[in-house]
N, C-alpha and C. Protein backbone atom coordinates (compact mmCIF):
# COMPACT_ATOMS: atom_id res chain seq x y z
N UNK A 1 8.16 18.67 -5.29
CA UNK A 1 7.42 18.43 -6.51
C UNK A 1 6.99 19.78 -7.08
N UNK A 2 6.67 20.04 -8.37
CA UNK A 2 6.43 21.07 -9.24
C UNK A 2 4.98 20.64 -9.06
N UNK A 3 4.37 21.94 -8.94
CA UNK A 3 2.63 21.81 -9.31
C UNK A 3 2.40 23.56 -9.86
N UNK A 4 1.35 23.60 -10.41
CA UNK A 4 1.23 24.71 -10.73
C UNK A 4 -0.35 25.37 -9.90
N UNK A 5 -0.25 26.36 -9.43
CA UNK A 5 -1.32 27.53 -9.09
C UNK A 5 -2.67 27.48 -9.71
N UNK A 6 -3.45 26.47 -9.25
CA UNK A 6 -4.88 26.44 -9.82
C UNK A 6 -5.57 27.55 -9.96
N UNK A 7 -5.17 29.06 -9.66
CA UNK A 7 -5.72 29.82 -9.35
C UNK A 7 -5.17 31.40 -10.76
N UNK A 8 -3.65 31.31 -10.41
CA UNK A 8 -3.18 32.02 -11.34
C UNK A 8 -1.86 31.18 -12.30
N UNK A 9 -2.04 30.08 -11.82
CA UNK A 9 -1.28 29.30 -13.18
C UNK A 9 0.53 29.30 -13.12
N UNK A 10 0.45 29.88 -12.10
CA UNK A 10 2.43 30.09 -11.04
C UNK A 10 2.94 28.62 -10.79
N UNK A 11 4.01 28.65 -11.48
CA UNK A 11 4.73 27.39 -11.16
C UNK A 11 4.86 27.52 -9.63
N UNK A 12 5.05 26.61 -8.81
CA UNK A 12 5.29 26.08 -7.08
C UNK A 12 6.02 25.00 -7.19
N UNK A 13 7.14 25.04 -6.32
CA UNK A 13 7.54 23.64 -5.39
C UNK A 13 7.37 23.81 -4.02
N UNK A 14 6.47 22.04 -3.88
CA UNK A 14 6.20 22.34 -2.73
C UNK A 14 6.71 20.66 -2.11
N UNK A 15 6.87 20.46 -1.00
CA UNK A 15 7.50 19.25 -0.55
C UNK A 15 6.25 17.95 -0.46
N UNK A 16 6.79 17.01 -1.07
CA UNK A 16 5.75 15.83 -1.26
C UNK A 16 4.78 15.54 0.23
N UNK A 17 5.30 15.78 0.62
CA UNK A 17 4.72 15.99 2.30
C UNK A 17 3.21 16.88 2.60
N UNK A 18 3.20 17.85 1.39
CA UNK A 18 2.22 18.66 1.66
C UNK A 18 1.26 17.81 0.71
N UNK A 19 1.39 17.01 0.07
CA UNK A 19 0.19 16.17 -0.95
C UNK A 19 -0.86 16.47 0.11
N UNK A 20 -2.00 16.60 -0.34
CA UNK A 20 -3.63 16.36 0.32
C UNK A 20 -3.91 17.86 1.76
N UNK A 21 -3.22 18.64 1.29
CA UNK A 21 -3.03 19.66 2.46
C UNK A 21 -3.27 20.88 2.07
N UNK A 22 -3.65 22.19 2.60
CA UNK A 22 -3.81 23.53 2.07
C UNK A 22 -2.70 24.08 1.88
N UNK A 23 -2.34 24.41 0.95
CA UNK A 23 -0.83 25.64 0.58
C UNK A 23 -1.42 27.16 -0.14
N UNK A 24 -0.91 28.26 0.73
CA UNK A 24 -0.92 29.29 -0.03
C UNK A 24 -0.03 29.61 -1.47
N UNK A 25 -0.55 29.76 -2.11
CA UNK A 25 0.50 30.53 -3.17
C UNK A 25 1.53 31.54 -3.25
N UNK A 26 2.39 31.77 -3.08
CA UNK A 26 2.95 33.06 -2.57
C UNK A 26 2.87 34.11 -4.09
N UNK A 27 2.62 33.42 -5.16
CA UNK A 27 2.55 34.71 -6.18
C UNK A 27 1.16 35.60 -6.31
N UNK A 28 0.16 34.81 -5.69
CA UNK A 28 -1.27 35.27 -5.90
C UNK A 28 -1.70 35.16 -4.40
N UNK A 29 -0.88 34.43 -3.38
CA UNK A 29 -1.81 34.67 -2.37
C UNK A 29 -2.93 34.14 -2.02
N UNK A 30 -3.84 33.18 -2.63
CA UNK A 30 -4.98 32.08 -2.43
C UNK A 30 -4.27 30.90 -2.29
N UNK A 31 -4.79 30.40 -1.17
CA UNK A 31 -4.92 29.08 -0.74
C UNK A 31 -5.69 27.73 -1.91
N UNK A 32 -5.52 26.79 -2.07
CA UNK A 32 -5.70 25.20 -2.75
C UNK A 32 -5.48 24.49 -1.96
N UNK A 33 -5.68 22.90 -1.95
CA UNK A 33 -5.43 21.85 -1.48
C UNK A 33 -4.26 21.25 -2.62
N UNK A 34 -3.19 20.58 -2.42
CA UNK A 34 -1.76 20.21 -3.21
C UNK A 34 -2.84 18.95 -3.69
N UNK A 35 -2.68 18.34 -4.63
CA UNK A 35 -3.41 17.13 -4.92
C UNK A 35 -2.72 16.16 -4.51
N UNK A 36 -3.32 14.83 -4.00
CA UNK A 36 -2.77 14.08 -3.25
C UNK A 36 -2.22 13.24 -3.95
N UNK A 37 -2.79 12.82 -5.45
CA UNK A 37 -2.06 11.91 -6.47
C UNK A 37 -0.74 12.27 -6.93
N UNK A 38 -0.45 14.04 -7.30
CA UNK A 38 0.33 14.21 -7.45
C UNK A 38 1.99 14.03 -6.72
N UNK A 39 2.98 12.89 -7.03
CA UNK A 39 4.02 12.53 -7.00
C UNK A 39 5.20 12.80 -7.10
N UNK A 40 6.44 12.96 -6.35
CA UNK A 40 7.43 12.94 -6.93
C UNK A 40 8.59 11.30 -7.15
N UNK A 41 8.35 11.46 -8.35
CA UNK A 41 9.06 10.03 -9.45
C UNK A 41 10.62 10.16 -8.86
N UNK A 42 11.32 10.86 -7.98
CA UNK A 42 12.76 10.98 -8.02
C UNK A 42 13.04 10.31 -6.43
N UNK A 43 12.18 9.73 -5.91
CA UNK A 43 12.83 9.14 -5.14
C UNK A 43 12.80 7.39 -5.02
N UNK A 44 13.72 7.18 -5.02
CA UNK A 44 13.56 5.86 -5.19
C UNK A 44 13.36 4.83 -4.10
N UNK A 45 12.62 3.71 -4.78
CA UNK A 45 12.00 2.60 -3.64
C UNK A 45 13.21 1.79 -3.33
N UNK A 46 13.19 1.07 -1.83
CA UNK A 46 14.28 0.34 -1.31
C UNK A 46 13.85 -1.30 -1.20
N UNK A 47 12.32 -1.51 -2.42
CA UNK A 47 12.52 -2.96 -2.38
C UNK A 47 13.03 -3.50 -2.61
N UNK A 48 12.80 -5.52 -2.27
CA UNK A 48 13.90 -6.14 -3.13
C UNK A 48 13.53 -7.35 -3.44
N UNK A 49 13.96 -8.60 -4.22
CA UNK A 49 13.60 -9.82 -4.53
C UNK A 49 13.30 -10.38 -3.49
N UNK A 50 11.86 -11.05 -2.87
CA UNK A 50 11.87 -12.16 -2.05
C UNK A 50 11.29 -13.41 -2.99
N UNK A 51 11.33 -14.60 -2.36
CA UNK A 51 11.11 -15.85 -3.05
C UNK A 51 9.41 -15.87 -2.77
N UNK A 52 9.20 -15.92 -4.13
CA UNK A 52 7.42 -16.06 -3.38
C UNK A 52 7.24 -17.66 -2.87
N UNK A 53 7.90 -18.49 -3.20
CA UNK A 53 7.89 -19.88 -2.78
C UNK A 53 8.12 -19.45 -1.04
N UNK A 54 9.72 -18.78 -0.97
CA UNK A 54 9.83 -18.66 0.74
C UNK A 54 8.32 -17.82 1.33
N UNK A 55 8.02 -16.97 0.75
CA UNK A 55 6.95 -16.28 1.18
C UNK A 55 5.38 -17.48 1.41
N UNK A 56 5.08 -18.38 0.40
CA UNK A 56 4.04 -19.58 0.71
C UNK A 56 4.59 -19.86 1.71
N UNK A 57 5.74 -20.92 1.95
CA UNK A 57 6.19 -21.70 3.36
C UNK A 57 5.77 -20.67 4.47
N UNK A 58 6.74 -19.75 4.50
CA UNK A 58 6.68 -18.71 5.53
C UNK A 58 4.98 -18.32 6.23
N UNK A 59 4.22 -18.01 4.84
CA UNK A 59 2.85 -17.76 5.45
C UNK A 59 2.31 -19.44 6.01
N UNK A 60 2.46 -20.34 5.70
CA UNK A 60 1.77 -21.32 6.04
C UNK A 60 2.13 -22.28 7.39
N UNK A 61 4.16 -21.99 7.47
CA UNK A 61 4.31 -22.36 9.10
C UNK A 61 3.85 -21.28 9.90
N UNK A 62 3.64 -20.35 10.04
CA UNK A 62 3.23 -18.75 10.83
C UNK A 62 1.69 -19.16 10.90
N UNK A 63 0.87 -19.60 10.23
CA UNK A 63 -0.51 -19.68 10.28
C UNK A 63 -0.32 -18.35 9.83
N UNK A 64 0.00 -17.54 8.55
CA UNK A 64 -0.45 -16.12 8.49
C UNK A 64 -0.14 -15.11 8.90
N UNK A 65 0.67 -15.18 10.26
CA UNK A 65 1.05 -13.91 10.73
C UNK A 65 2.65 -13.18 9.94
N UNK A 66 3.58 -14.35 9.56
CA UNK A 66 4.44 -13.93 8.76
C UNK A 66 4.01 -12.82 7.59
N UNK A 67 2.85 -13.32 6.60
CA UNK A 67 2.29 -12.53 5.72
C UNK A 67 2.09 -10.90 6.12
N UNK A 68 0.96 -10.96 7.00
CA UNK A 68 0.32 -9.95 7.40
C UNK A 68 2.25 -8.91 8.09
N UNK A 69 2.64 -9.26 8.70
CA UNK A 69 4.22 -8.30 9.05
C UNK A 69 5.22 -8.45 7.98
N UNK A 70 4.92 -8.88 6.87
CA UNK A 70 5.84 -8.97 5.85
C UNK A 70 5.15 -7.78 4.91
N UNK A 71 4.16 -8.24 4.62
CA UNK A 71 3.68 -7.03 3.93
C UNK A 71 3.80 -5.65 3.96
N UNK A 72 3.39 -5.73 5.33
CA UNK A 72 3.28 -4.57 6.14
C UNK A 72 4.41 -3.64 6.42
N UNK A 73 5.45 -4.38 6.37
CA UNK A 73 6.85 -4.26 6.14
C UNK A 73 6.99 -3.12 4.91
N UNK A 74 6.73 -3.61 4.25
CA UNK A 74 6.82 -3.40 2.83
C UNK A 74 6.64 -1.55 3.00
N UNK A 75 5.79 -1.22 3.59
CA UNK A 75 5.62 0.46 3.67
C UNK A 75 6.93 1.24 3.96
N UNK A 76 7.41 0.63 4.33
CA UNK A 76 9.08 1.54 4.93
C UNK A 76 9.91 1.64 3.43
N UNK A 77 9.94 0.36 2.79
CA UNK A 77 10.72 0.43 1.69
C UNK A 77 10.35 0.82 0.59
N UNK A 78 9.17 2.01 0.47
CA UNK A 78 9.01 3.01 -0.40
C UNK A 78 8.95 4.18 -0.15
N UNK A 79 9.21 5.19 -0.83
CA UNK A 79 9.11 6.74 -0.71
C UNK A 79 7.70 6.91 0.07
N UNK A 80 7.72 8.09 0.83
CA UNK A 80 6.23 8.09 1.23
C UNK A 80 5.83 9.23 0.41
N UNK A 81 5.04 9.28 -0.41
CA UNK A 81 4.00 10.27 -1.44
C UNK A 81 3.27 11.23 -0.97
N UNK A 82 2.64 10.83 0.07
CA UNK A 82 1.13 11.14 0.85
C UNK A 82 1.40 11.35 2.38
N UNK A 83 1.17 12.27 2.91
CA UNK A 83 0.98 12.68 4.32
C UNK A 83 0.28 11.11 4.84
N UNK A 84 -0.48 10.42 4.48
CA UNK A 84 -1.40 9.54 4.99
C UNK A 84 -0.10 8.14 4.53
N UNK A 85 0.66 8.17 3.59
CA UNK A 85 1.32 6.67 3.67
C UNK A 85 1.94 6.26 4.96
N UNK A 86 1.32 5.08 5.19
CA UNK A 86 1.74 4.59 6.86
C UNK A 86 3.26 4.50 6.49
N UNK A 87 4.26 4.16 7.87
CA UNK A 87 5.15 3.90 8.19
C UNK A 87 4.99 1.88 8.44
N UNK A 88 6.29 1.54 8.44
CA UNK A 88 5.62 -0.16 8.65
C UNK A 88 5.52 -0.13 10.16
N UNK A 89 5.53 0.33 11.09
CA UNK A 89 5.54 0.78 12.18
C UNK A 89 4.61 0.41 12.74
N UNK A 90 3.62 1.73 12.02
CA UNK A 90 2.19 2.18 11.98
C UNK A 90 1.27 1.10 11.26
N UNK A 91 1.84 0.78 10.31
CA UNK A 91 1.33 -0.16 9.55
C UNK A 91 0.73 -1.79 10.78
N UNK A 92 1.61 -2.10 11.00
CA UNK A 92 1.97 -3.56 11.55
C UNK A 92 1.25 -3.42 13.26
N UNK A 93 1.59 -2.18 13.70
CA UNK A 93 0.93 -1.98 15.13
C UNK A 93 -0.55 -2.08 14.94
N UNK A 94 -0.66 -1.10 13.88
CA UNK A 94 -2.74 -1.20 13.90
C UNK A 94 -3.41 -2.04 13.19
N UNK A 95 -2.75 -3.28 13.13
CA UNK A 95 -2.91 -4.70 12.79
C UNK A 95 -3.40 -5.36 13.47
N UNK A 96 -2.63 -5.30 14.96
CA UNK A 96 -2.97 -5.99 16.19
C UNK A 96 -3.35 -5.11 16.87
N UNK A 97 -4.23 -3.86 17.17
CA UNK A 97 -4.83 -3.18 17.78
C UNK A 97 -7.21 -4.27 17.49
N UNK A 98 -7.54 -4.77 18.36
CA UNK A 98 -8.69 -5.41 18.40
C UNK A 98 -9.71 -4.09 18.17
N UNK A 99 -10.36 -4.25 17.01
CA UNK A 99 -11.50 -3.63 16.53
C UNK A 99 -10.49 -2.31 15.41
N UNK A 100 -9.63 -1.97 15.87
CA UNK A 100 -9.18 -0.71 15.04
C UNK A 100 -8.70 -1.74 13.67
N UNK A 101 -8.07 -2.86 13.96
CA UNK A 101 -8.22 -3.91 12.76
C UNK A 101 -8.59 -3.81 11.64
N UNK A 102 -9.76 -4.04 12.21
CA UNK A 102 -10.92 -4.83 11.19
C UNK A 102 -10.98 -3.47 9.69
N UNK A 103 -10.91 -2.19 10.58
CA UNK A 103 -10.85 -0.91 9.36
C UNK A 103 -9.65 -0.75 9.16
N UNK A 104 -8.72 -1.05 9.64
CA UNK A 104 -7.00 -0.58 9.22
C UNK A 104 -6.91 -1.88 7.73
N UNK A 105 -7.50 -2.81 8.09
CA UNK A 105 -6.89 -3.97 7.10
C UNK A 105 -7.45 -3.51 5.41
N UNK A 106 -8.78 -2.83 5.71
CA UNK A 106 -8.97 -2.06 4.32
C UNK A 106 -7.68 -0.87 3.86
N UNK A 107 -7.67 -0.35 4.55
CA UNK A 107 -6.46 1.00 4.52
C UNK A 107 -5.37 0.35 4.12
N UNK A 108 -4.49 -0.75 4.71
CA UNK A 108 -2.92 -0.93 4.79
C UNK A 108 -2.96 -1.91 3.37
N UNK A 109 -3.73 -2.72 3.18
CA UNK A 109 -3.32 -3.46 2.03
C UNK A 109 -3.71 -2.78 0.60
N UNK A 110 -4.91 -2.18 0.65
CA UNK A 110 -4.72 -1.21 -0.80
C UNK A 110 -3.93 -0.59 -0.67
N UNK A 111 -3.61 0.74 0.15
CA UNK A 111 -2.60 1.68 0.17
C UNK A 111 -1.27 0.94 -0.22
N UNK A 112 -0.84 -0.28 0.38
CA UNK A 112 0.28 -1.27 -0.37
C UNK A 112 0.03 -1.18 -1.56
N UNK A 113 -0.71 -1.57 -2.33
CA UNK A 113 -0.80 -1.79 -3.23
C UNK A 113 -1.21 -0.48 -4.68
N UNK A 114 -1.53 0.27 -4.50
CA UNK A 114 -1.31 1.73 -4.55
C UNK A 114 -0.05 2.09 -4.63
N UNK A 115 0.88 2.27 -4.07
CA UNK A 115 2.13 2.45 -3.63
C UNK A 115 2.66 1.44 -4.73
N UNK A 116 2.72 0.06 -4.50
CA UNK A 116 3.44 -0.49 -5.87
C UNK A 116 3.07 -0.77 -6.74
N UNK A 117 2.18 -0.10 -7.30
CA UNK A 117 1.51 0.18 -8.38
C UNK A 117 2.27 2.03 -8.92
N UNK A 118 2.54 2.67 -7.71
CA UNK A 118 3.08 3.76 -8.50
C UNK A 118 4.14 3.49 -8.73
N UNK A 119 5.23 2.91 -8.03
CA UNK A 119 6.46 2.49 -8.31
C UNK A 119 6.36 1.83 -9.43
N UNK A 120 5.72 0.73 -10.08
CA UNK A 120 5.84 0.08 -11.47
C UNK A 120 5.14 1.07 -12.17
N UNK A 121 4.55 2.38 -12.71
CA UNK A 121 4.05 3.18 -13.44
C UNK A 121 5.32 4.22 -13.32
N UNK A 122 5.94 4.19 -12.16
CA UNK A 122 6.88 5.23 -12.66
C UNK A 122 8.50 4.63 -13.37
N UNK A 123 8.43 3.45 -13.26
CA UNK A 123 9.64 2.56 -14.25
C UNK A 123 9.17 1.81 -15.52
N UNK A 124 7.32 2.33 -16.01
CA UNK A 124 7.07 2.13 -17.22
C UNK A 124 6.26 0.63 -17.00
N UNK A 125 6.07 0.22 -15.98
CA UNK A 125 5.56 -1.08 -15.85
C UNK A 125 3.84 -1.25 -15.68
N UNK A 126 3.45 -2.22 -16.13
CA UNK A 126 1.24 -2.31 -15.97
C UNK A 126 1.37 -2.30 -14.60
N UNK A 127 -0.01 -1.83 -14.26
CA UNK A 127 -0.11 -1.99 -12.67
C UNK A 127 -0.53 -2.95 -12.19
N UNK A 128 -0.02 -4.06 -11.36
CA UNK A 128 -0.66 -5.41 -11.21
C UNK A 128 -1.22 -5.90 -9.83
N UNK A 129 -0.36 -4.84 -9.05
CA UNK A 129 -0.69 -4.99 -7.71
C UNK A 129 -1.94 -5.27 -7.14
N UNK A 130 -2.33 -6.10 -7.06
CA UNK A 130 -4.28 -6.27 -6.76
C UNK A 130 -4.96 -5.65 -5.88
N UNK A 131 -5.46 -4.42 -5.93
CA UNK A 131 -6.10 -3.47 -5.09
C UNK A 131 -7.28 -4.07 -4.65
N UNK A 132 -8.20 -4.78 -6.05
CA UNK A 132 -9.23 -5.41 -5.77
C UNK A 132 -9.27 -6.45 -4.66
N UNK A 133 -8.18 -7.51 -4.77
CA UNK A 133 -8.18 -8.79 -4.53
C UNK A 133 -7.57 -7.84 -2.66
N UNK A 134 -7.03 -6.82 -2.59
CA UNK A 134 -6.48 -6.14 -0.98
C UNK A 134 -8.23 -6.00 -0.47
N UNK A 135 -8.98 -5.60 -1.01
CA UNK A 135 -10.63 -4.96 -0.64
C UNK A 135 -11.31 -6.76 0.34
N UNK A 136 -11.35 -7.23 -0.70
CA UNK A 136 -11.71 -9.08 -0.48
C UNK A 136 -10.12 -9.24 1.15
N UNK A 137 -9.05 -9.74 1.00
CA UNK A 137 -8.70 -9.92 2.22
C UNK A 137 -9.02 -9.23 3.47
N UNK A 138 -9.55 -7.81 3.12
CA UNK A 138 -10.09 -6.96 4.03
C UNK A 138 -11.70 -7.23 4.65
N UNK A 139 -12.29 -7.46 3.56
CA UNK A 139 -13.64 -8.14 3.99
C UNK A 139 -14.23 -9.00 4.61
N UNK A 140 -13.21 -10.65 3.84
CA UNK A 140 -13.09 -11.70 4.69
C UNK A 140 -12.29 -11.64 6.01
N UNK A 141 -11.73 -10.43 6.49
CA UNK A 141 -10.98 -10.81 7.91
C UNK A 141 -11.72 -9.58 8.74
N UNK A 142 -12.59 -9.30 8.22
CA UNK A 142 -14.09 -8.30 8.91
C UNK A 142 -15.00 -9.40 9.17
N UNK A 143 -15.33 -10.16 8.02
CA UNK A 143 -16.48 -11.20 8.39
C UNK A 143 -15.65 -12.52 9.28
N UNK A 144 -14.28 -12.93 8.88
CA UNK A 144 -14.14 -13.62 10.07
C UNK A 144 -13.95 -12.94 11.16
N UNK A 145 -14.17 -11.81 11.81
CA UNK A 145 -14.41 -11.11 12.65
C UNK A 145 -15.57 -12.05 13.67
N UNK A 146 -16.46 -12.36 12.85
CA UNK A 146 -18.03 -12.70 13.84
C UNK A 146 -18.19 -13.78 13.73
N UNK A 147 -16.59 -14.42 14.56
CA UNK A 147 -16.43 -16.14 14.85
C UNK A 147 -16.99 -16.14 16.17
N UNK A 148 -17.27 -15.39 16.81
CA UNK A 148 -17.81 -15.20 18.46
C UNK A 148 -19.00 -15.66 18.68
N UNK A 149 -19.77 -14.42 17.56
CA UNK A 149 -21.15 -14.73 17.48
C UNK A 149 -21.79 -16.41 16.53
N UNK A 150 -21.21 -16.34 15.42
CA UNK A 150 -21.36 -17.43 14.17
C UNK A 150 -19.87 -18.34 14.53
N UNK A 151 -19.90 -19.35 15.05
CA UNK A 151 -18.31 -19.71 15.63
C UNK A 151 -18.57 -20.49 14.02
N UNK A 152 -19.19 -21.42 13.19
CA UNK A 152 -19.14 -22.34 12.08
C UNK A 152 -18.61 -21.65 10.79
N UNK A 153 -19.66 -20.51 10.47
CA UNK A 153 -19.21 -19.76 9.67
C UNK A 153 -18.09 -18.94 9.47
N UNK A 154 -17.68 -18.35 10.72
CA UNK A 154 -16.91 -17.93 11.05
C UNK A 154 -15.18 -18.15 10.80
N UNK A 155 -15.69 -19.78 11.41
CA UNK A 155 -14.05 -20.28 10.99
C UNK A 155 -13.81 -20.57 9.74
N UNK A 156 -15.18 -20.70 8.91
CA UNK A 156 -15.01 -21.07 7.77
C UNK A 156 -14.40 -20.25 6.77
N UNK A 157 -14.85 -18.71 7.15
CA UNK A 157 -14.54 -17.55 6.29
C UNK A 157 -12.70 -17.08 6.50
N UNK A 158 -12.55 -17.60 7.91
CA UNK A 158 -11.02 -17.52 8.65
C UNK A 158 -10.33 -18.40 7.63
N UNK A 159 -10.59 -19.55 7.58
CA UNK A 159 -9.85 -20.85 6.87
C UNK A 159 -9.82 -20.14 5.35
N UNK A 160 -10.82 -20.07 4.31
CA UNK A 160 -10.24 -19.55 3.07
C UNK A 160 -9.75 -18.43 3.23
N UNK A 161 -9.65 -17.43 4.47
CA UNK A 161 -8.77 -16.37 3.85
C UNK A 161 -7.27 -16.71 4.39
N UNK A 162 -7.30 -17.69 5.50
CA UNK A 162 -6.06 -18.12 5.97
C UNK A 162 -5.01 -19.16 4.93
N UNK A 163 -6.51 -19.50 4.31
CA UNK A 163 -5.45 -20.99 3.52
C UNK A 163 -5.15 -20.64 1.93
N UNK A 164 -6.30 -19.45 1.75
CA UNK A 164 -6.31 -19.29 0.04
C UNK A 164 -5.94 -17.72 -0.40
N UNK A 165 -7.04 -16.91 0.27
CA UNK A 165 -7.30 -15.50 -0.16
C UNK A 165 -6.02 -14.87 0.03
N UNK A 166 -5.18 -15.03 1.15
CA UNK A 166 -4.20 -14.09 1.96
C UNK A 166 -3.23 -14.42 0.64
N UNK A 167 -2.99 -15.89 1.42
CA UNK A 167 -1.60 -16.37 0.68
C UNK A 167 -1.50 -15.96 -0.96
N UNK A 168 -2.63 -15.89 -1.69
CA UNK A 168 -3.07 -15.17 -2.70
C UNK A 168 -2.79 -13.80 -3.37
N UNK A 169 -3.19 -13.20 -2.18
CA UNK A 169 -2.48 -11.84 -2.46
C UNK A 169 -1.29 -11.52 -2.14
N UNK A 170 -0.92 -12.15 -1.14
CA UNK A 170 1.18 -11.91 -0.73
C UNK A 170 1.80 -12.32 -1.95
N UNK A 171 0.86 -13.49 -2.55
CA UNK A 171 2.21 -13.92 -3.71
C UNK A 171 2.23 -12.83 -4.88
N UNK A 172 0.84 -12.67 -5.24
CA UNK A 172 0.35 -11.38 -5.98
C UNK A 172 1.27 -10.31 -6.11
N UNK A 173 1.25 -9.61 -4.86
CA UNK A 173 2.19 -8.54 -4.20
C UNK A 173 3.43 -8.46 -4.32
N UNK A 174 4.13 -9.40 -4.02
CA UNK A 174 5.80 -10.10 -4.04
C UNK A 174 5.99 -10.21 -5.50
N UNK A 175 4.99 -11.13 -6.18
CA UNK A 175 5.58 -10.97 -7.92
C UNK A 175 5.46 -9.62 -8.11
N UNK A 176 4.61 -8.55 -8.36
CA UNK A 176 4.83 -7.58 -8.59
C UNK A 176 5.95 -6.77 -8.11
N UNK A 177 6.48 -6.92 -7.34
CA UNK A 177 7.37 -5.94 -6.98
C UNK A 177 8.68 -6.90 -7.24
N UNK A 178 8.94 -8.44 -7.26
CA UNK A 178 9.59 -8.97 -7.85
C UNK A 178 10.02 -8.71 -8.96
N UNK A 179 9.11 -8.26 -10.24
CA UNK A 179 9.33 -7.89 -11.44
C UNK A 179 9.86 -6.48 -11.46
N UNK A 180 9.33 -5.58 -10.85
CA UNK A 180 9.45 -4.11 -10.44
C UNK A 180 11.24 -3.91 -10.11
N UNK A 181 11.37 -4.73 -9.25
CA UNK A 181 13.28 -5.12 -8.64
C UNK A 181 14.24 -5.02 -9.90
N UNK A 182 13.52 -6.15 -10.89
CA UNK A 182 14.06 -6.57 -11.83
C UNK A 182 14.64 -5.83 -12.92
N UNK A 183 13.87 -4.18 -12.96
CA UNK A 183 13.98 -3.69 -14.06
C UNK A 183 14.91 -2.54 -13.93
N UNK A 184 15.37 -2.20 -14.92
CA UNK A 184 16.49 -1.26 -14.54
C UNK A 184 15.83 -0.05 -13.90
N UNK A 185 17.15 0.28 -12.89
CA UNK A 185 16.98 1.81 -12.09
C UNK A 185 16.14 2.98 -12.72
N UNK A 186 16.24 3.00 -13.90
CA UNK A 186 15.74 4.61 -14.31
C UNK A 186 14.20 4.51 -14.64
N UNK A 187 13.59 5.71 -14.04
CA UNK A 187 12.23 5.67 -14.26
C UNK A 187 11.50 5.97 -15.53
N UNK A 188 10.34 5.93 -15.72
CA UNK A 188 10.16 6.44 -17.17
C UNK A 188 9.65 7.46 -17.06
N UNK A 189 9.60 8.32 -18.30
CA UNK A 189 9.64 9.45 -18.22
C UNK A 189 8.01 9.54 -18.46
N UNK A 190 7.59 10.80 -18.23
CA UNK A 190 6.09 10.85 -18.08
C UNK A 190 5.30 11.78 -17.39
């Protein structure tokens, strides 16, 4: 990616890899941090059409777990931007890690959604991906967390995010990048 020298104004390429990291300048010699928003638009994402209908069934015989590794999935088949974009790997393992969870589920579903949100901004598309509605599945599967202690409430908060909230945002997610599939290869310029 092209960035320029906050310092003396020197064009740089530096590899998308260094986003959010210290780089010296070699024309001036001072150190910056690469900005982490900053992108390169030239590599392209390897999503593709799924059925959000197959995606309801799917989450609802799984009880959910289809969702949560489908999604999660989803990290491999974009460019990674950011030193910090998980792998689906990484993604899907610290899913089922008990207690590292409960904070990964904030991280992996915005950062999803982030991610295809830049992919539809860089082919000219609104951003629809629900970052908000990723914050809420993250919350409710923190508070159904304290089915141990509150077993009533507990399951209760489990059940709408199992039966409503989740399935909610996968379909969310899937149309967006459904539409995203749809549109021709070339990005927009910008």
């Amino acid at each position: 990616m092209r960035i320029e020298c906050p310092h003396c104004q020197g064009p740089i390429s530096v590899g998308v890899r260094h986003a959010g990291t210290t780089y010296r300048c070699g024309s001036c010699g001072r150190s910056f941090v690469v900005p982490e928003d900053v992108a390169d638009t030239g590599q392209p994402h390897q999503l593709s059409v799924f059925s959000v209908a197959s995606l309801v069934l799917m989450h609802y015989l799984t009880a959910g777990v289809f969702s949560v590794i489908y999604l999660n999935l989803l990290h491999d088949k974009m460019p990674q931007l950011r030193r910090s974009d998980p792998s689906a790997t990484k993604a899907i393992g610290l899913c089922f890690i008990p207690g590292v969870n409960l904070i990964w589920f904030f991280f992996t579903y915005h950062r999803l959604c982030v991610r295809v949100n830049e992919q539809r901004r860089f082919h000219g598309l609104p951003e629809t991906a629900p970052t908000s509605l990723a914050f809420a599945v993250a919350l409710l599967t923190l508070a159904g967390s304290l089915t141990y202690l509150f077993p009533t409430p507990g399951l209760a908060v489990l059940s709408v995010l199992g039966l409503i909230v989740l399935p909610v945002f996968a379909v969310m997610v899937q149309h967006s990048i459904n539409e995203l599939v749809e549109q021709p290869a070339v990005p927009a310029v910008g």
